[in-house]
Structures are given as structure tokens and as C-alpha cells.
Protein backbone atom coordinates (compact mmCIF):
# COMPACT_ATOMS: atom_id res chain seq x y z
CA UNK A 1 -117.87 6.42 61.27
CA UNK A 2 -115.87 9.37 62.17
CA UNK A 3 -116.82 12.60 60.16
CA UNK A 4 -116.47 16.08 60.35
CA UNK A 5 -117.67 18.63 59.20
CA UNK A 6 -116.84 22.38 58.16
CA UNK A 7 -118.96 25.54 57.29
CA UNK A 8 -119.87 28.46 58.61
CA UNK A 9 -121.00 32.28 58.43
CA UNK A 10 -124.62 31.82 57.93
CA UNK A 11 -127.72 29.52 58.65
CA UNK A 12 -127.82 28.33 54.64
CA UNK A 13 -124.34 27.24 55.04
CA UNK A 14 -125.07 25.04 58.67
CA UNK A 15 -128.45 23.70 58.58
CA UNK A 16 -127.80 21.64 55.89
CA UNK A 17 -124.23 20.29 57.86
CA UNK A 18 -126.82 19.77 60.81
CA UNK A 19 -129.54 17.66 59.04
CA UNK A 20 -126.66 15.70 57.71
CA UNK A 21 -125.24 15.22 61.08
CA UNK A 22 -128.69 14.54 62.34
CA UNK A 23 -129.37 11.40 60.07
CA UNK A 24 -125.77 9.95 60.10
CA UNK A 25 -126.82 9.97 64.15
CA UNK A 26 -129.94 8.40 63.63
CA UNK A 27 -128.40 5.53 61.16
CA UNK A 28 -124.90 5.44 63.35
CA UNK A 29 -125.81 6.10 67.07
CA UNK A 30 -122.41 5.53 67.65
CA UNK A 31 -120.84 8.08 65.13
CA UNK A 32 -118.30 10.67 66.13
CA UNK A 33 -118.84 13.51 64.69
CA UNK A 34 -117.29 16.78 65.01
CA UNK A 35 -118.07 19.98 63.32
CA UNK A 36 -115.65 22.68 62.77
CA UNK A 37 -116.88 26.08 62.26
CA UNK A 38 -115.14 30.10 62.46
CA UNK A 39 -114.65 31.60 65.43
CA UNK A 40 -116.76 34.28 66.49
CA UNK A 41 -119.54 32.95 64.12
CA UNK A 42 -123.20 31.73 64.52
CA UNK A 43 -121.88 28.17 64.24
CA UNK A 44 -120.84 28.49 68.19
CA UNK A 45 -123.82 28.72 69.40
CA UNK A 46 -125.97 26.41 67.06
CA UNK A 47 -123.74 23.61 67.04
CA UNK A 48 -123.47 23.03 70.45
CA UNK A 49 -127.18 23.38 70.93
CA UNK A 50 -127.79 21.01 68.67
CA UNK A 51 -125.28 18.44 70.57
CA UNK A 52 -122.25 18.10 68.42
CA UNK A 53 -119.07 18.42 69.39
CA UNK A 54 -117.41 21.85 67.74
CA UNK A 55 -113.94 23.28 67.55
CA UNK A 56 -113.71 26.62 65.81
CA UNK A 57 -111.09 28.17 63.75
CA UNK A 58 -109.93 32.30 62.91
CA UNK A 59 -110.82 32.41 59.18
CA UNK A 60 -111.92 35.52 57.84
CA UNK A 61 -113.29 36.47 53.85
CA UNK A 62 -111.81 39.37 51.30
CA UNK A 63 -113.63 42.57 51.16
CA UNK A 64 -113.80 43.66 47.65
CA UNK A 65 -115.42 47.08 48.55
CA UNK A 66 -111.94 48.89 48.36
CA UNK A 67 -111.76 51.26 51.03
CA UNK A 68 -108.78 51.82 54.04
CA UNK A 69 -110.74 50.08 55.96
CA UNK A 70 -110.92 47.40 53.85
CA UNK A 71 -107.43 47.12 53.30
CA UNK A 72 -107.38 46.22 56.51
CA UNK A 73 -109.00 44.12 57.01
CA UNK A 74 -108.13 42.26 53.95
CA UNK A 75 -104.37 41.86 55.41
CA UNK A 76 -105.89 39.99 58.37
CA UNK A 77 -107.37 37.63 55.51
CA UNK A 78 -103.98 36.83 54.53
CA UNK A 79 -102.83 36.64 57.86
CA UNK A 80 -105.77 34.23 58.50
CA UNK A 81 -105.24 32.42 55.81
CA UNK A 82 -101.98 30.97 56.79
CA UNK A 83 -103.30 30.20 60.77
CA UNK A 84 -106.08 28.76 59.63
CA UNK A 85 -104.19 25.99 57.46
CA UNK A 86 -102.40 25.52 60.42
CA UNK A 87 -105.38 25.13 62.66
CA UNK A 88 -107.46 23.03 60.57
CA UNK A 89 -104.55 20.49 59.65
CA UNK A 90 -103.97 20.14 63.70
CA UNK A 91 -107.64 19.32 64.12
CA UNK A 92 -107.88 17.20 61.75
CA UNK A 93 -104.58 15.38 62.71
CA UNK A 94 -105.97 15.05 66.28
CA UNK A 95 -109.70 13.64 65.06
CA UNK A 96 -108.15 11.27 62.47
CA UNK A 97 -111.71 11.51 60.52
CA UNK A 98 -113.03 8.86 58.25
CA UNK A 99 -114.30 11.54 55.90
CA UNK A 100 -115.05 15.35 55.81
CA UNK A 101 -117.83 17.21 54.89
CA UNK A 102 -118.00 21.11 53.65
CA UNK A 103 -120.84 22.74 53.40
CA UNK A 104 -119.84 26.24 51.81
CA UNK A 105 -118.58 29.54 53.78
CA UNK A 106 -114.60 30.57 54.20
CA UNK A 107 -114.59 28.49 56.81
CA UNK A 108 -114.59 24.87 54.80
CA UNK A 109 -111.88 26.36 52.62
CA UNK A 110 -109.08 25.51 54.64
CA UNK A 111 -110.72 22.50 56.32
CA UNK A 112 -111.28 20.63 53.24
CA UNK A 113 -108.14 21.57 51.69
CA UNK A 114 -106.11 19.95 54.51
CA UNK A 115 -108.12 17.47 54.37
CA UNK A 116 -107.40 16.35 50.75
CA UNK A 117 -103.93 17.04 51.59
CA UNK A 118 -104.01 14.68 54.37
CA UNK A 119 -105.38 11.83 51.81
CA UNK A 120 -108.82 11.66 53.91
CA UNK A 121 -111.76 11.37 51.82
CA UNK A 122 -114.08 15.08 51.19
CA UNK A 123 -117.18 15.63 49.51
CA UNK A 124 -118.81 19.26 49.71
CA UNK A 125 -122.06 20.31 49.26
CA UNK A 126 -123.60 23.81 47.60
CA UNK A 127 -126.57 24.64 48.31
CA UNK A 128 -126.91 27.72 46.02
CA UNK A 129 -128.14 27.64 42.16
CA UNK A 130 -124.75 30.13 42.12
CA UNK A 131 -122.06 28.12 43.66
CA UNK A 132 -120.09 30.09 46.73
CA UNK A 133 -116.45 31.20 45.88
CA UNK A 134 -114.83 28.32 48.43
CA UNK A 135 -116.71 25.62 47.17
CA UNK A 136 -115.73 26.57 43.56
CA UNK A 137 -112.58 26.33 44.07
CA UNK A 138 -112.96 22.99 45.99
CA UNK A 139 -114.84 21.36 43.17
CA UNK A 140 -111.63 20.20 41.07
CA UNK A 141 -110.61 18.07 44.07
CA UNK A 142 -113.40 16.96 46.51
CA UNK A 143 -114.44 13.24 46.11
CA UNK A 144 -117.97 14.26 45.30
CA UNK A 145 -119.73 17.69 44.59
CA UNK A 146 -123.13 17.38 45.95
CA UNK A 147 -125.22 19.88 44.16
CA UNK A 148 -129.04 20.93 45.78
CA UNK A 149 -129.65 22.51 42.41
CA UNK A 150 -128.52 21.25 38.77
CA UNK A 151 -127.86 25.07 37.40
CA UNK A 152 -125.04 24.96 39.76
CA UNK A 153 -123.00 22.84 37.66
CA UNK A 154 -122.01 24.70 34.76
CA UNK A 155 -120.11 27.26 37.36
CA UNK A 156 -117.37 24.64 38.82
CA UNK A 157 -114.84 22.46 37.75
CA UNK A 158 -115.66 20.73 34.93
CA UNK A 159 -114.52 17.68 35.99
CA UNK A 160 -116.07 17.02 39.16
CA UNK A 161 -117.89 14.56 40.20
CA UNK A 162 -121.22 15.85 40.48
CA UNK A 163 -124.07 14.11 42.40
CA UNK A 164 -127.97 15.92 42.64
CA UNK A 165 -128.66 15.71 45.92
CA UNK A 166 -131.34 18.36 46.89
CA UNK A 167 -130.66 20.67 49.85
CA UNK A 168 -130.89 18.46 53.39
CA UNK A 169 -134.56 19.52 55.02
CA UNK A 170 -135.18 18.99 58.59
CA UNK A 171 -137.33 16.14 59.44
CA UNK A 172 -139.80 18.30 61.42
CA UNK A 173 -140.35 20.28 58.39
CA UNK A 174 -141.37 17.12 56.14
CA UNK A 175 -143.23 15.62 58.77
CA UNK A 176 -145.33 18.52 59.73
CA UNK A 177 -149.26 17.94 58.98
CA UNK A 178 -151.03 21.02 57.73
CA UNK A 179 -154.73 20.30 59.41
CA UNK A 180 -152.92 19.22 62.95
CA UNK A 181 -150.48 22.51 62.12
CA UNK A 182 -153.60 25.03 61.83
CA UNK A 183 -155.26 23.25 64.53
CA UNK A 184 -152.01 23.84 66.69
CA UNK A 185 -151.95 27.68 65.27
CA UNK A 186 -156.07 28.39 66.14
CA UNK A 187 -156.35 28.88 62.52
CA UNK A 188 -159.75 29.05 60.69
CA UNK A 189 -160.58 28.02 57.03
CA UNK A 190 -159.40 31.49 55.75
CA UNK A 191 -156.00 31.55 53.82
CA UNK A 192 -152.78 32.07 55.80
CA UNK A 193 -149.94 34.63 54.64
CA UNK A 194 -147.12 33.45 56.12
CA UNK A 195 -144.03 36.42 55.51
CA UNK A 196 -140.55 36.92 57.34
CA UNK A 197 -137.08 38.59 56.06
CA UNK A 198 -134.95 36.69 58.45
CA UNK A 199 -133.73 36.87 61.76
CA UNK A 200 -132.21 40.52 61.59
CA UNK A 201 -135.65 41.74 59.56
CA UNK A 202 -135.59 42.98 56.21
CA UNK A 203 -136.50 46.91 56.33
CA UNK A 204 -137.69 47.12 52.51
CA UNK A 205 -139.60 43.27 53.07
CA UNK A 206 -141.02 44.89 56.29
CA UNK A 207 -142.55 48.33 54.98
CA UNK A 208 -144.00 46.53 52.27
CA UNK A 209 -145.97 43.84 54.63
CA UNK A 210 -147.14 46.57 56.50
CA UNK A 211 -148.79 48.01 53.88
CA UNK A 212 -149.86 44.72 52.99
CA UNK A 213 -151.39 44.19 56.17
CA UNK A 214 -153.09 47.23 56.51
CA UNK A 215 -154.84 46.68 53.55
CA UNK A 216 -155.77 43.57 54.29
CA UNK A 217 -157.05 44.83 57.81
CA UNK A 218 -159.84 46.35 55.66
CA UNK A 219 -161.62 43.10 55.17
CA UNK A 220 -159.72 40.27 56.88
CA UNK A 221 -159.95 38.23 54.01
CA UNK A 222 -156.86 36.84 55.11
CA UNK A 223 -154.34 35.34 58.08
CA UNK A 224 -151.41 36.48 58.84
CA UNK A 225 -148.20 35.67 60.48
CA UNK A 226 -145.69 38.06 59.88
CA UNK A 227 -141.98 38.03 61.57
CA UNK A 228 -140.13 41.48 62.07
CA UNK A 229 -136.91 40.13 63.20
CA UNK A 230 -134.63 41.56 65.24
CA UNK A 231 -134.34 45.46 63.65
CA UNK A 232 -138.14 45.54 62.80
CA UNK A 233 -139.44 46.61 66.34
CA UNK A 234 -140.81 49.07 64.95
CA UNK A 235 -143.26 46.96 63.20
CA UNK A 236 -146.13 46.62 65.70
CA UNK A 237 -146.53 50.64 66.84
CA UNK A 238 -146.68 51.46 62.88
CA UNK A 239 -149.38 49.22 62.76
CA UNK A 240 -150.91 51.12 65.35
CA UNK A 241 -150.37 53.92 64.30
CA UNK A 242 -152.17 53.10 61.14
CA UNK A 243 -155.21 52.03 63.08
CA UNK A 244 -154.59 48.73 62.65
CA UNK A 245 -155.07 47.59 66.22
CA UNK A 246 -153.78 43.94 67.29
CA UNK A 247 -155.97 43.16 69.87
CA UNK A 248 -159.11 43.55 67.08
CA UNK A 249 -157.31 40.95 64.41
CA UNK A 250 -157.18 37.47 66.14
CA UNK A 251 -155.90 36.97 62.24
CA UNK A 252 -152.78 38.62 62.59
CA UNK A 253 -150.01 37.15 64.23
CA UNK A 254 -147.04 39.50 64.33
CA UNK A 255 -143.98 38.26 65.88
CA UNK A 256 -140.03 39.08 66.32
CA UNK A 257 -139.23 35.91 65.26
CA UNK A 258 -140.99 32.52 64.13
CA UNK A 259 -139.68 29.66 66.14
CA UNK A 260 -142.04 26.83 65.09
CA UNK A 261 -141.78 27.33 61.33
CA UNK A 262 -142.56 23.64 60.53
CA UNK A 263 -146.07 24.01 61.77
CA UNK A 264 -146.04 27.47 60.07
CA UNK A 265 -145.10 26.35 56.98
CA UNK A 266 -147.23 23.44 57.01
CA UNK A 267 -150.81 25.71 57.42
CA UNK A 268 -149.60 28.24 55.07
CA UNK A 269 -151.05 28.80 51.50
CA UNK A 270 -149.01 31.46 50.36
CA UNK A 271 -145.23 32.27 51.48
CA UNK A 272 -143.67 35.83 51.38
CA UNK A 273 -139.94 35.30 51.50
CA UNK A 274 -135.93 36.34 50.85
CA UNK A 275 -134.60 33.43 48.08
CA UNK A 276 -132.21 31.66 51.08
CA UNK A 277 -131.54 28.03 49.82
CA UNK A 278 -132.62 25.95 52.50
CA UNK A 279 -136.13 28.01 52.53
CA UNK A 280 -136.61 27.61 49.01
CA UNK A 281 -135.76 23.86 49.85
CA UNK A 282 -138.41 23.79 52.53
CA UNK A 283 -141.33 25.35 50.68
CA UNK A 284 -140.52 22.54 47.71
CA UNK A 285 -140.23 20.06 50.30
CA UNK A 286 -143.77 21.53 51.58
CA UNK A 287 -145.32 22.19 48.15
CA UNK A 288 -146.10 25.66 48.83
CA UNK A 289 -146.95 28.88 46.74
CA UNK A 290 -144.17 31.81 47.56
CA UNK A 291 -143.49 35.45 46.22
CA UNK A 292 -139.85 35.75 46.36
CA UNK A 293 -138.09 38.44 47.11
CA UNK A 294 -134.05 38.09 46.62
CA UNK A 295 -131.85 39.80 48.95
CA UNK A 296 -129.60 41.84 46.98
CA UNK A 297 -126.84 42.57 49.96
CA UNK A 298 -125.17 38.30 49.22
CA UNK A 299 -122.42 37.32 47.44
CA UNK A 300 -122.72 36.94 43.72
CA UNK A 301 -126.41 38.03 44.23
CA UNK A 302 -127.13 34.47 44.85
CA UNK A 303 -130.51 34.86 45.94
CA UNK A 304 -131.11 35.85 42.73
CA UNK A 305 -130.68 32.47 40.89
CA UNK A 306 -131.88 30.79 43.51
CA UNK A 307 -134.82 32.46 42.75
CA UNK A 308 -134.89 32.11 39.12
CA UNK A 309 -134.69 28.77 39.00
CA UNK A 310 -138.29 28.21 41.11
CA UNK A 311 -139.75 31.04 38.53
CA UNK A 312 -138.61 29.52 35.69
CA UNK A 313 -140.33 26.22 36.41
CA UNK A 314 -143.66 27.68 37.46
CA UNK A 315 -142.72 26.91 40.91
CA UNK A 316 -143.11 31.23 42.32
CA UNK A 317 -142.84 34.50 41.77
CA UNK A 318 -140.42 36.52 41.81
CA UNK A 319 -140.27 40.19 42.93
CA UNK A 320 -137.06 41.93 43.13
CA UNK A 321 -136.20 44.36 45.88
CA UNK A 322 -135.48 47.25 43.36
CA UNK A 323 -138.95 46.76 42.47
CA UNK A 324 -140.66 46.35 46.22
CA UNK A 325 -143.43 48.76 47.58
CA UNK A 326 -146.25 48.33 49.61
CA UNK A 327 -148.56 48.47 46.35
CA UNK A 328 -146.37 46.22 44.63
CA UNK A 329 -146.57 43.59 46.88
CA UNK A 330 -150.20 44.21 47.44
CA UNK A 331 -151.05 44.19 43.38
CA UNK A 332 -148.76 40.51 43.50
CA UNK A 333 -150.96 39.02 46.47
CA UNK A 334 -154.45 40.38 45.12
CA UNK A 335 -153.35 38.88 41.44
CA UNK A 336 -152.34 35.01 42.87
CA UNK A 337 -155.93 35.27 44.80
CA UNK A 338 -158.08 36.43 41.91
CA UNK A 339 -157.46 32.82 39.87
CA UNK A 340 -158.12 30.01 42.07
CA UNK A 341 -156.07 27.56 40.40
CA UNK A 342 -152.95 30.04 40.81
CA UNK A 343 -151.77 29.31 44.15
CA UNK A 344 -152.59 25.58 43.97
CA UNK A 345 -150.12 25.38 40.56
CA UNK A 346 -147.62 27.31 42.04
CA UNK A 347 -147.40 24.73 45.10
CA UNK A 348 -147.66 21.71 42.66
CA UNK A 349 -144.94 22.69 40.34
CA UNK A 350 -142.92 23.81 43.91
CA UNK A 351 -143.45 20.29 44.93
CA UNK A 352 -142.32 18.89 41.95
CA UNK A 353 -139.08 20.41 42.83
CA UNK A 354 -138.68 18.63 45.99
CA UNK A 355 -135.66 15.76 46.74
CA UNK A 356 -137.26 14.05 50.01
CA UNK A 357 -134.84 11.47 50.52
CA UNK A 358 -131.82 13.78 50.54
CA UNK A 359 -130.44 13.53 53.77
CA UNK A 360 -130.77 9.15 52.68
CA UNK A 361 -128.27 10.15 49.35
CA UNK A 362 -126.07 11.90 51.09
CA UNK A 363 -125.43 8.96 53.56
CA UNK A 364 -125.69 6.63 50.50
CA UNK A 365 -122.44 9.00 48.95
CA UNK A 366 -120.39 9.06 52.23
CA UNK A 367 -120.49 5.14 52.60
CA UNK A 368 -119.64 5.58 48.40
CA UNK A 369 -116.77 7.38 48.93
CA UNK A 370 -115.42 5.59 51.82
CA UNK A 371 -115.45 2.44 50.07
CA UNK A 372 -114.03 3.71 46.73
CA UNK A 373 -111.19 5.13 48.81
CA UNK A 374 -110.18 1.72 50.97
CA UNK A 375 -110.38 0.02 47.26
CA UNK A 376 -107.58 2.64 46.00
């Protein structure tokens, strides 16, 4: 098989291209595979390191913030637009692909578009309860819309083909075992909070942690690992400054970033997190207890609905950034504790959620499609 595939501009747009990739390599050892991402993006470097093949293309979004700036950098757009049919029509001319995959971002627009063009077979996925503007507008024409979340549906073409698939989870994640994890971790039988904002660090996720932490410092009822990411240096002095001192809390682990979060997630008990897709995909995959907290600074406040649709089957709660203080947070935590069968619900119902075999489906659709096409 020959595929390739196209997305780009954040991690929730190419993990799930990567997983995918992953388990067509494990099935096809001999696949070529090629992934296509924008230039200048986070794609470059994660790609690679993962050990695909990747050729990027000058694709740029619409800034609907009007402002001179704006304007332009919204002629670029246009500019881009054009190149980038041009680039992505040459690449795919050169591969000759069996069948492409997008995966959401501006940058499977034009990939995906010239692919269809080029009668070559394209599914997309979305991994978003609110469906990204490009694959939208790719959902009257892809061979298959491949949907991690049913309430996605009603926002696309209404004559798609629409396939619930689940969100692809890494393997590591599923795999992970939580006594071997809090052995690994030096854990002891008290629960772990496990909280991050992402890689950059939340500010308003951050303050309200530390508060968290410092109150829990009082009585060390509780583990944590907290990540600051990369703008929350701060994070350890404040905690010093507070009198909360590091080197007295063998419960605390405070970090920049957490690069092992399959074990992490595996020992936790209760998650504090931002509503990104693919984690809300790995805590159902994991069956854990979260308090959500949506970023409000996405497209179509996204994180929102993502969100939503955990809260509204029992699966976490939600607590909006508008609403987020260092009491608030601490008032959430203390109220999921009080009720011992809280936390456990919460991480059934998340489980419930869950669509293990997705990265299986997916393959199962690409061999679909391929077939249906040779039979045309």
C-alpha cells in the first residue's frame, strides 16, 4: 500500500495521522507511506522522528480578527492558496498514492482536494465533537468521513459517508498497566492528581494548580504530578515562595513537561486537563476521572464540545476557564473526593466511551475504500 497522509498545525491534528501510520506499518511492513505536512509547522520535526518520510508544503489559515495586520496576512492566504494547489498536486503526482488520508488543519485542504481531483481514493478523519473548517468542507467529497465523536455529524455534509471510528490512541497508552505504572513512578497507595495545560503551559490552568497544591501541601492527602510547560517557569519558585518546599513533598512531582504520560496516565485517579481530542480519547481509552477545563483561545471553541460531550454522559466535569480560580478548582477536587463512588463512576462511564480497536477500523476502511474504488 502506498498512502499519504496530510495534516498539520497542532498535535490533535498529527497524532492521530501517526497512530494510523504506526499500525498500517505494523500490518504492512512494507508500506510506503509519506506524510505531508505545512512548512514551518510542528509536523517537521515529529514526523521525521517518528520515521516517516515527510514533504512539507506553504499553506497558511485566514485571520478573522480584522486588523492591518491581519489584512496582511490574509493576502498571503490567498497567495498560499494557489501555491499550495500547485505543490500538493506535484507531490502527489510524483508519489502516485494508493489512497490519502487527512487528518484536519489547513494543511489537508489542498492535499485532499488534489487528491480527489486526481481520482485517488481520500477518506479524512475529525477528531473534534465540532468539526474543523477544512474538513467541513471536505466532507461532501472524501470517500469516507471518519468521525472520533458522533455529535460531529450533524455539522458536515449531509451526505457523507460517515463511519464512527473513535480517535486513534497510541498503543503505549492502552497497554500501560497502572500497578507496574505506580511502581515505575515510586508511587504509594495515596491518590495521584495528575494536571498539565500543554506543552506551552496554560497561565490561568497553572495559578489555579498552585493554589491547589498549596492547599493540598497542608495535609498531603494527595500525589501530585503537575506539568508547567514551557511559559510556566515560574511555577516552582511560587511554590516556594508559598512555603511549599519541594524537597519536603516526595508527593509532588512538578515538571516542565511530562514525557512518559502513558505510565502517568495509567497510575492516575483523577486528571486535571484542557478538552484536546486525543486526551479526552486517552483518558476514555484509560477509564479515568478528569475535570476539564476547555481552552477558550481554538477555533470554533472546540474544546468546548469536546468537553460537553464527556459531561453530558457522566463521563467528567467540566469547568470553564471564565470560571477558573484557585478556590474553584480546589472546591471541584475536595467535592469528587468527599463521595467515594464519584471518581470511580466518572472513570466507568469515561470508559464506556472508549473505541479500542480504532486504529483496526481505520485499516478495515482504507482496504474498504480501495476495493470499492478498483470495482468502479
Amino acid at each position: 500500500m502506498r498512502i499519504l497522509f496530510a495534516g498539520g498545525g497542532t498535535a490533535g491534528h498529527i497524532n492521530p495521522a501517526l497512530a494510523i501510520a504506526g499500525y498500517v506499518r505494523e500490518q504492512e511492513p512494507d508500506a510506503q507511506i509519506l506524510y505531508v505536512g505545512a512548512k514551518g509547522g510542528m509536523e517537521e520535526r515529529l514526523v521525521p522522528q517518528a520515521g516517516f518520510a515527510f514533504q512539507s508544503i506553504v499553506i497558511s489559515g485566514f485571520q478573522r480578527k480584522v486588523t492591518l495586520q491581519n489584512i496582511g496576512r490574509n493576502l498571503k492566504t490567498v497567495v498560499h492558496l494557489f501555491s499550495s494547489t500547485a505543490e500538493s498536486k506535484k507531490i502527489i503526482q510524483k508519489f502516485q498514492p494508493d489512497i490519502c488520508v487527512g487528518t484536519g488543519g489547513y494543511v489537508s485542504g489542498p492535499v485532499i482536494r488534489e487528491a480527489l481531483k486526481l481520482h485517488i481514493p481520500a477518506v479524512i478523519h475529525e477528531q473534534n465533537a465540532f468539526p474543523g473548517v477544512t474538513n467541513k468542507a471536505l466532507s461532501k467529497n472524501a470517500d469516507r468521513v471518519m468521525l472520533a465523536n458522533a455529535d460531529a455529524q450533524k455539522y458536515m455534509a449531509k451526505n457523507a459517508r460517515f463511519v464512527l471510528t473513535g480517535n486513534p490512541v497510541r498503543m503505549e497508552v492502552i497497554r500501560a498497566d497502572r500497578t507496574a505504572a505506580r511502581r515505575t513512578l515510586h508511587l504509594d497507595s495515596r491518590p495521584l492528581i495528575l494536571s498539565f495545560g500543554g506543552s506551552l503551559g496554560a497561565r490561568k490552568v497553572n495559578e489555579a494548580v498552585l493554589d491547589l497544591i498549596t492547599e493540598s501541601a497542608r495535609t498531603d492527602r494527595f500525589q501530585h504530578i503537575h506539568a508547567y510547560g514551557q511559559y510556566g517557569g515560574w511555577f516552582p519558585q511560587k511554590l516556594e515562595e508559598r512555603g511549599v518546599h519541594l524537597a519536603d513533598h516526595p508527593n509532588f512531582d512538578i515538571r516542565p513537561y511530562i514525557d512518559n504520560m502513558p505510565e502517568c496516565l495509567a497510575a492516575a485517579d483523577l486528571v486535571i486537563c484542557r478538552a484536546g481530542a486525543i486526551t479526552l480519547s486517552e483518558l476514555q481509552a484509560k477509564g479515568r476521572a478528569a475535570i476539564i477545563i476547555p481552552s477558550p483561545n481554538v477555533a470554533e471553541n472546540h474544546q468546548y464540545y469536546n468537553a460537553m460531550s464527556m459531561v453530558n454522559r457522566g463521563a467528567g466535569v467540566i469547568l470553564e476557564e471564565k470560571d477558573l480560580t484557585g478556590a474553584a478548582l480546589v472546591q471541584k477536587v475536595r467535592t469528587l473526593f468527599e463521595k467515594p463512588d464519584t471518581i470511580p463512576a466518572l472513570a466507568v462511564n469515561a470508559r464506556k466511551m472508549a473505541i479500542l480497536d480504532t486504529n483496526a477500523r481505520i485499516y478495515a476502511i482504507l482496504q474498504e475504500v480501495l476495493k470499492e474504488r478498483k470495482m468502479r
